[in-house]
Protein backbone atom coordinates (compact mmCIF):
# COMPACT_ATOMS: atom_id res chain seq x y z
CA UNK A 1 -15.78 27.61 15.86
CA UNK A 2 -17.74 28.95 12.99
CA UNK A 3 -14.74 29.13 10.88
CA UNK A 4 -15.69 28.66 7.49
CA UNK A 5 -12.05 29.05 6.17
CA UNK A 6 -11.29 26.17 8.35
CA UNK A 7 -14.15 24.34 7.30
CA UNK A 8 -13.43 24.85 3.26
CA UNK A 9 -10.10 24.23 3.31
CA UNK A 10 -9.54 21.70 5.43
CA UNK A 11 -11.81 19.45 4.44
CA UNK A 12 -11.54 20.57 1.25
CA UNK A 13 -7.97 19.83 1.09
CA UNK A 14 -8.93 16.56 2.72
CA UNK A 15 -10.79 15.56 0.18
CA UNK A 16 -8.18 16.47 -2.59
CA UNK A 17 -5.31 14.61 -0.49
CA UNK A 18 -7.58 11.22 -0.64
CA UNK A 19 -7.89 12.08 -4.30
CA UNK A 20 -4.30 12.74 -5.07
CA UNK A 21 -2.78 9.57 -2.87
CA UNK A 22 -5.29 7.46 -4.91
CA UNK A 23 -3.12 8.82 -7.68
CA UNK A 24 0.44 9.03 -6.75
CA UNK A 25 0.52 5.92 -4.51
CA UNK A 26 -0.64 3.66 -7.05
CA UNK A 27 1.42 5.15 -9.65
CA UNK A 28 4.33 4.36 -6.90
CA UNK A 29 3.41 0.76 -6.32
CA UNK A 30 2.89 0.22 -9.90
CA UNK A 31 6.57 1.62 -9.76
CA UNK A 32 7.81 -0.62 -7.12
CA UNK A 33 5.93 -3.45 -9.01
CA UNK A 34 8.21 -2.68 -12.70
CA UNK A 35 11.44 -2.65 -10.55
CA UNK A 36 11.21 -5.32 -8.90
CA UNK A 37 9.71 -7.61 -11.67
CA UNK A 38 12.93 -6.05 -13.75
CA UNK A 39 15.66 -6.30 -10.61
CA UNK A 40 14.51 -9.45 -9.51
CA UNK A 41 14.57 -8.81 -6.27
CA UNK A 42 12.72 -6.48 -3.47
CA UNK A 43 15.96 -5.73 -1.48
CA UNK A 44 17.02 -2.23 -1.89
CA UNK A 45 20.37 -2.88 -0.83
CA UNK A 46 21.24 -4.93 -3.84
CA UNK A 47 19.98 -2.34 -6.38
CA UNK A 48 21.79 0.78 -7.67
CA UNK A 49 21.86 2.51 -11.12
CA UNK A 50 18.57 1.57 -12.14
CA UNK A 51 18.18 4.62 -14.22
CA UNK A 52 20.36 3.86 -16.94
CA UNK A 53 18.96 0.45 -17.26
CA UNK A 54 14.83 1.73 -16.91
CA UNK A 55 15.24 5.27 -17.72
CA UNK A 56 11.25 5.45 -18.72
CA UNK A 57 10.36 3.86 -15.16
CA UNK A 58 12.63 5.92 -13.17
CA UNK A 59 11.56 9.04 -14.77
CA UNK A 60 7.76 7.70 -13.39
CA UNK A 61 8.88 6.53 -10.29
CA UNK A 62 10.34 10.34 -9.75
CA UNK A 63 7.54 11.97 -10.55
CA UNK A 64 5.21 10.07 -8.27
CA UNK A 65 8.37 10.76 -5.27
CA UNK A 66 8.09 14.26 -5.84
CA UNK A 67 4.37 14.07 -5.55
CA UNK A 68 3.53 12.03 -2.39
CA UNK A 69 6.51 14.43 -0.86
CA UNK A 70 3.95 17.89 -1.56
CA UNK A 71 6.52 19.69 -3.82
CA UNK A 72 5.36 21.85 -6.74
CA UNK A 73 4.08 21.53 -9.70
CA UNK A 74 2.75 18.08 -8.68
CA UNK A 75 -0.73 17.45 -7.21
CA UNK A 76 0.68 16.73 -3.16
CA UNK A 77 1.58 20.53 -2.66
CA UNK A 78 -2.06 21.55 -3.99
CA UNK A 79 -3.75 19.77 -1.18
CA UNK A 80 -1.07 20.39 1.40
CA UNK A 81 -1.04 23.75 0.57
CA UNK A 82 -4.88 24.28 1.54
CA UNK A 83 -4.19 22.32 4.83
CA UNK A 84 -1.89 24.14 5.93
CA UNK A 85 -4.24 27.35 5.10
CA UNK A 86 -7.08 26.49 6.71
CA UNK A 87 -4.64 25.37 10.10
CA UNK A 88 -3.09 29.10 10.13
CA UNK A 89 -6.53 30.05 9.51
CA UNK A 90 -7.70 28.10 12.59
CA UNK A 91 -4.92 29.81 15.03
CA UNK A 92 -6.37 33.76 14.08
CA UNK A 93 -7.94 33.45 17.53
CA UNK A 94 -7.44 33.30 21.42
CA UNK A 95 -8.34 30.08 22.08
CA UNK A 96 -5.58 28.30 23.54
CA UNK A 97 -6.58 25.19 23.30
CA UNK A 98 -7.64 25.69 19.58
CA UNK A 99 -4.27 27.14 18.99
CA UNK A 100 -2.43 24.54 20.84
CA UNK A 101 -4.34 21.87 18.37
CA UNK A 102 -3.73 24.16 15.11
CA UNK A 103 -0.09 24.00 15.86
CA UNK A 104 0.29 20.48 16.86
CA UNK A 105 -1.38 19.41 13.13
CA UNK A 106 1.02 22.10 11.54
CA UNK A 107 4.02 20.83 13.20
CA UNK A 108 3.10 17.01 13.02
CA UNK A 109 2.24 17.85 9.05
CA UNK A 110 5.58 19.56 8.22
CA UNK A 111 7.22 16.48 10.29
CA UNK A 112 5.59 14.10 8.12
CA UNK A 113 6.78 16.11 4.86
CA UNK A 114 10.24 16.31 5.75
CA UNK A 115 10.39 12.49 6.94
CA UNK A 116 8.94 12.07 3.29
CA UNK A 117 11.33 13.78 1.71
CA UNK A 118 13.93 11.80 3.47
CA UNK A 119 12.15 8.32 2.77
CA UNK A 120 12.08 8.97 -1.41
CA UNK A 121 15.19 10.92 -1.35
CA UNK A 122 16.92 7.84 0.05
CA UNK A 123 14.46 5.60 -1.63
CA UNK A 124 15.51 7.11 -5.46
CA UNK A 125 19.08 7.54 -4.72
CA UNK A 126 19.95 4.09 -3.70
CA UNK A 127 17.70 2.76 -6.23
CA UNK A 128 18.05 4.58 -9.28
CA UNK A 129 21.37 6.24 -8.70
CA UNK A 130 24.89 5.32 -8.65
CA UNK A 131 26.08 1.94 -9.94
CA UNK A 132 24.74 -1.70 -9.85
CA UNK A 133 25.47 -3.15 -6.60
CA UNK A 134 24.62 -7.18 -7.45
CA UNK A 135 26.84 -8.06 -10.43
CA UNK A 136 24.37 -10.54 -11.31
CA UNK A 137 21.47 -8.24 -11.85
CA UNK A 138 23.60 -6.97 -15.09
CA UNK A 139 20.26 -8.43 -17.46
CA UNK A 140 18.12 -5.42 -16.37
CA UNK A 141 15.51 -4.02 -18.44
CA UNK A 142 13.01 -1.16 -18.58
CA UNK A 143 9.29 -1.86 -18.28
CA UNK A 144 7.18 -2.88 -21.19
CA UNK A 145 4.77 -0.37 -22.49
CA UNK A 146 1.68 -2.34 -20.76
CA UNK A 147 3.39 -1.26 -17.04
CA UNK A 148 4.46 1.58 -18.51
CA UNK A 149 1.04 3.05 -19.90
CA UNK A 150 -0.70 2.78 -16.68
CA UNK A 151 1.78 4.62 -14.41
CA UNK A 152 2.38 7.27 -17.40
CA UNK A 153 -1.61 8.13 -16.88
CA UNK A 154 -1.66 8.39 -13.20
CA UNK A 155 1.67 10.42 -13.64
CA UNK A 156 -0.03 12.89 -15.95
CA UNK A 157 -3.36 13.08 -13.87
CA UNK A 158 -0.37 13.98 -10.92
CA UNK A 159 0.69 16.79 -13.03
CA UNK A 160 -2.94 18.03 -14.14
CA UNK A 161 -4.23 18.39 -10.79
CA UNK A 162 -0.34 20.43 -9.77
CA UNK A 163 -0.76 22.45 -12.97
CA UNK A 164 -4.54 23.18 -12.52
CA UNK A 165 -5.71 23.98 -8.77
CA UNK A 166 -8.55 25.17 -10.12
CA UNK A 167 -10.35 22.56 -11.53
CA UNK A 168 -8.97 20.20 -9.47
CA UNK A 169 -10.85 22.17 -6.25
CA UNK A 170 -14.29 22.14 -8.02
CA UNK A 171 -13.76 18.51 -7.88
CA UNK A 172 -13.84 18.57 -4.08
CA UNK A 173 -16.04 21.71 -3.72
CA UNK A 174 -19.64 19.80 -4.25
CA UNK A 175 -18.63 17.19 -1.49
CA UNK A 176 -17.55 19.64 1.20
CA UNK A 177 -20.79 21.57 0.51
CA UNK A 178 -22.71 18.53 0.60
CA UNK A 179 -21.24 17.43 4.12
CA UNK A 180 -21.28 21.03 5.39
CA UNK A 181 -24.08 22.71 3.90
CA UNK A 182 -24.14 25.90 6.53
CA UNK A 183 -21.22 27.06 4.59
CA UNK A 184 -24.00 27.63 1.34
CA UNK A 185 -24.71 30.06 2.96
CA UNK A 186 -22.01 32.37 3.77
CA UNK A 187 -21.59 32.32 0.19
CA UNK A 188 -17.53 31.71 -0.26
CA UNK A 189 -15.45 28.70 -1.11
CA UNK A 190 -12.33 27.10 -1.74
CA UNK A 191 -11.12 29.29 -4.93
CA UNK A 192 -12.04 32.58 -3.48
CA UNK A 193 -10.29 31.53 -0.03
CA UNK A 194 -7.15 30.70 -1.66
CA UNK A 195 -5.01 32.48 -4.27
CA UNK A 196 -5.07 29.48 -6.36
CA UNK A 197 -5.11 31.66 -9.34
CA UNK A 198 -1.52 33.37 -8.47
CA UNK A 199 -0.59 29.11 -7.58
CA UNK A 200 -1.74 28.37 -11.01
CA UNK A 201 -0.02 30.83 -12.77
CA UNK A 202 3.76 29.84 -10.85
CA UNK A 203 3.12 26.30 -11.41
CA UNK A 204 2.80 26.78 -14.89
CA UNK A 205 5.57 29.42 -15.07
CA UNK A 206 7.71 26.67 -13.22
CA UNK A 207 6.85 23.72 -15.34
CA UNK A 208 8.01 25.76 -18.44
CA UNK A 209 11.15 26.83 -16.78
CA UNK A 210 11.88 22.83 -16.38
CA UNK A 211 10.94 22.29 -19.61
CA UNK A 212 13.62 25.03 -20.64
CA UNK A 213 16.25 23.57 -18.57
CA UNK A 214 15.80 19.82 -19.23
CA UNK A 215 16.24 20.79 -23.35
CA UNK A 216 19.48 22.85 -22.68
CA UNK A 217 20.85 20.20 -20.91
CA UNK A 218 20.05 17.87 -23.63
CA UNK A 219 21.32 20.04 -26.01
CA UNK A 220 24.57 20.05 -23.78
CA UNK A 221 24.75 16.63 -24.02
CA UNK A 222 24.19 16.55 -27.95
CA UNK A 223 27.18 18.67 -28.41
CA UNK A 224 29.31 17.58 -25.86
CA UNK A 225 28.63 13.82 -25.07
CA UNK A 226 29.74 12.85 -22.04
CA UNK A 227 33.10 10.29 -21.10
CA UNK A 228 33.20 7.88 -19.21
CA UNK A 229 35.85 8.52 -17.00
CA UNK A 230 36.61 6.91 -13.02
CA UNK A 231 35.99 9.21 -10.08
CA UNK A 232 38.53 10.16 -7.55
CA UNK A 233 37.85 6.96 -5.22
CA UNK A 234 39.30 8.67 -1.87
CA UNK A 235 42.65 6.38 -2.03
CA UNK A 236 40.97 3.65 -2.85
CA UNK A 237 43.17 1.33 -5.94
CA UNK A 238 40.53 -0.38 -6.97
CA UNK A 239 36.70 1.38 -6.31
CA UNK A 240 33.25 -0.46 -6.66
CA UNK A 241 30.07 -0.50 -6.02
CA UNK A 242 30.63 -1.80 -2.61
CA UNK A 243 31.88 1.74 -1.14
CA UNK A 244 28.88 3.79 -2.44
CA UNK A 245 26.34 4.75 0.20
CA UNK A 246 23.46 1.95 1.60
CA UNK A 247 20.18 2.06 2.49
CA UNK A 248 20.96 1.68 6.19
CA UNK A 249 23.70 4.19 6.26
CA UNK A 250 21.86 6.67 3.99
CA UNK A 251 19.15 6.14 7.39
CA UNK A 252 21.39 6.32 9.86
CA UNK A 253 20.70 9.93 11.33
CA UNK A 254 17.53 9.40 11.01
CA UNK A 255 17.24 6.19 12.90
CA UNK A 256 19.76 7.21 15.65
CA UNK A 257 16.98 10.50 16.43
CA UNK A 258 14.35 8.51 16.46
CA UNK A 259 15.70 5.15 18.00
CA UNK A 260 13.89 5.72 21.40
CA UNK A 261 10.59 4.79 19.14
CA UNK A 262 12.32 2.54 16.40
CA UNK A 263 14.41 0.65 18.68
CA UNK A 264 17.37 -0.52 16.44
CA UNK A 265 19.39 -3.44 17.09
CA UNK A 266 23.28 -3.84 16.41
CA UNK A 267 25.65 -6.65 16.80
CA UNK A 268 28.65 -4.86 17.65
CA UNK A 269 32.14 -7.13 16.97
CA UNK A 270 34.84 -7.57 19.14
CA UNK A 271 37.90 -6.19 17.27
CA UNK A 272 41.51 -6.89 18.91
CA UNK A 273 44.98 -7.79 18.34
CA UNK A 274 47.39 -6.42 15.74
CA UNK A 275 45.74 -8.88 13.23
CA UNK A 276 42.09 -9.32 13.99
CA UNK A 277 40.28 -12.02 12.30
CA UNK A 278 37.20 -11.63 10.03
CA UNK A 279 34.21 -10.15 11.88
CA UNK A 280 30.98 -9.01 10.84
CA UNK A 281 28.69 -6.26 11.95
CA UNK A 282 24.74 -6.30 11.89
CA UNK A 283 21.87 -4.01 12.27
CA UNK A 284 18.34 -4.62 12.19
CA UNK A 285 15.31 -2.16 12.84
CA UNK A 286 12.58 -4.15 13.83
CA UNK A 287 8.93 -2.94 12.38
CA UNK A 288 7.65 -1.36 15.74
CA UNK A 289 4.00 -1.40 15.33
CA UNK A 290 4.12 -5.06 14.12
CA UNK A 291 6.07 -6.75 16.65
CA UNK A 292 5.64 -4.71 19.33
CA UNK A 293 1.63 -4.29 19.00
CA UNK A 294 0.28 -6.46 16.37
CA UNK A 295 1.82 -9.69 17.09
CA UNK A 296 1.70 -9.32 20.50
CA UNK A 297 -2.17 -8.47 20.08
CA UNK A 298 -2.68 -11.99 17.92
CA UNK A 299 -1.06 -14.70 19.84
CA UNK A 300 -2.57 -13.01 22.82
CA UNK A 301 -5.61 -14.15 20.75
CA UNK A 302 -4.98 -16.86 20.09
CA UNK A 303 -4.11 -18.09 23.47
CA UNK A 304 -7.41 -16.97 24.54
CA UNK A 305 -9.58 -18.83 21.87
CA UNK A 306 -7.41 -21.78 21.81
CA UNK A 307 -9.83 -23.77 23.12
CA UNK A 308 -12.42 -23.08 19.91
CA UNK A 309 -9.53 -24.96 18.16
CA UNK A 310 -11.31 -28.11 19.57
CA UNK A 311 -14.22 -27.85 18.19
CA UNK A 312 -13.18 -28.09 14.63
CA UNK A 313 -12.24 -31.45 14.07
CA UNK A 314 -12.53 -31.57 9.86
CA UNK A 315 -15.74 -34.33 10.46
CA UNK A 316 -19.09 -33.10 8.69
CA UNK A 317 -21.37 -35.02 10.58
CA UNK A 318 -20.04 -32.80 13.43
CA UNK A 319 -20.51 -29.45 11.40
CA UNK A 320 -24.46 -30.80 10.56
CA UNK A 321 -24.61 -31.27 14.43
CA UNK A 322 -23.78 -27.76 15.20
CA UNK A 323 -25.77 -26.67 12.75
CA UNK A 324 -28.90 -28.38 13.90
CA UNK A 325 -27.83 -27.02 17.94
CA UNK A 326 -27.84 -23.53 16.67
CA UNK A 327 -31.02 -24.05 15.10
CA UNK A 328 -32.89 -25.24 18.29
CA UNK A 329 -31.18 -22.69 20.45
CA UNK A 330 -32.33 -20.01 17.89
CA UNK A 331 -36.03 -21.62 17.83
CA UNK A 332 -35.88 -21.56 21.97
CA UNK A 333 -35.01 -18.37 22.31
CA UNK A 334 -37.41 -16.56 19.45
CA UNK A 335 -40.34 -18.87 21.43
């Protein structure tokens, strides 16, 4: 197309994506990895309040959530933000089927945002928020300072890169040049494409404005400490942690628009009579691409080279003998 905006920013802002999920994905399995060696268990469904318990972690944890989901100051809306340039840059032309592929990687990128936001949104609340739903996880305790050092790095390399565009785009520039050197030539890149200046200047203006609020709130706090108090409990006598929102349920919109793909199960009961007995209601979303392509693909497989099975029978004088076969085949055929 000879589209050097295109060229610049999009693989430019490739570049810096690869960088910052190096960054924000570890710092979020290094997350998972403190709450689960804390809760005890990997089941989301039987956490809940985890930030009072691990306030260091979840304060982590959130930062990497608001990263990987592209929303300033963090590093994710940097490189999002020149993707979606250099696509709107791509579609300043009358080439329908160059439009018709800008717009599908617009709308499939602003899909995969939103679903992201959904994912941690759900992901932190249930998690972090609300109150403990496993009695027994009542021992809970924030990360020592050797988890905690680690993530706290990768978080403040998260909020470098969102707080500096700049620098964090020379980091990339060399690269692109490097793969596309015809753009040398027409003399522009990345920083004078973008306003990453004016991007610069909000981010930081934002970050202090946080910064502003998060002390008057503490300050709030300091001189009027909160009391614990129960919440209205909608006619409920006797509220717990059972009633707050799950995981599933939290999903349930979600799941229900895309079930054609995800293909939920339920086990519906059958409820009658004046005084029905006990009954119990399931759901289960299967992993689609796992069990409805990957497994499929491997005992497939496996049928199909069963019969190699056979000629591993655990004897070494039979592995010397195949050895010494190969050997004369590969002799035969070089002569």
């Amino acid at each position: 197309m000879g589209n050097v905006a295109l060229v610049m920013m999009g693989m430019g802002g490739c570049l810096l994506h690869v960088l910052n999920h190096s960054l924000f994905k570890s710092l979020l399995f290094l997350g998972s990895g403190a709450v689960i060696h804390a809760a005890g268990t990997r089941e989301l469904s039987r956490m809940g309040g985890l930030a009072r318990q691990m306030p260091r972690t979840a304060l982590l944890f959130f930062i990497g959530c608001v990263a990987i989901c592209g929303l300033p100051p963090l590093n994710g809306f940097i490189s999002e933000y020149l993707l979606y340039l250099g696509f709107f840059s791509g579609i300043n032309g009358t080439d329908i089927p160059v439009f018709a592929s800008m717009g599908l990687a617009i709308f499939s990128l602003a899909l995969i945002g939103s679903l992201a936001l959904a994912c941690f949104v759900r992901l932190c609340g249930i998690a972090f928020l609300g109150h403990n739903r496993s009695p027994d996880r009542a021992e809970i305790h924030d990360a020592p300072l050797t988890m905690l050092i680690p993530m706290a790095l990768l978080a403040a390399c998260c909020l470098g890169i969102g707080l500096l565009p700049l620098s964090a785009v020379n980091l990339v520039k060399v690269p692109v040049l490097a793969i596309f050197p015809s753009v040398l030539a027409a003399g522009t890149d990345v920083s004078s494409l973008a306003p990453l200046g004016l991007l610069e200047a909000c981010g930081l203006i934002l970050a202090l404005v946080m910064i502003a609020l998060a002390a008057l709130y503490l300050r709030r706090l300091k001189m009027n400490p909160p009391v614990p108090s129960s919440t209205w409990g909608c006619g409920y006598l006797q509220p717990s942690a059972r009633i707050q929102y799950s995981a599933t349920s939290f999903a349930e919109m979600l799941v229900h628009f895309f079930r054609g793909i995800l293909q939920p199960t339920y086990a519906t009961p059958k409820i009658s009579g004046f005084l029905p007995a006990a009954s119990r209601f399931s759901s289960r979303i299967p992993e689609t691409v796992l069990e409805r392509l990957l497994l499929p693909f491997v005992r497939l497989a496996g049928l199909v080279f069963s019969f190699m099975r056979r000629l591993q029978h655990g004897e070494p004088n039979l592995y010397v003998f195949y050895i010494f076969v190969t050997l004369v085949m590969l002799l035969a055929w070089s002569y």
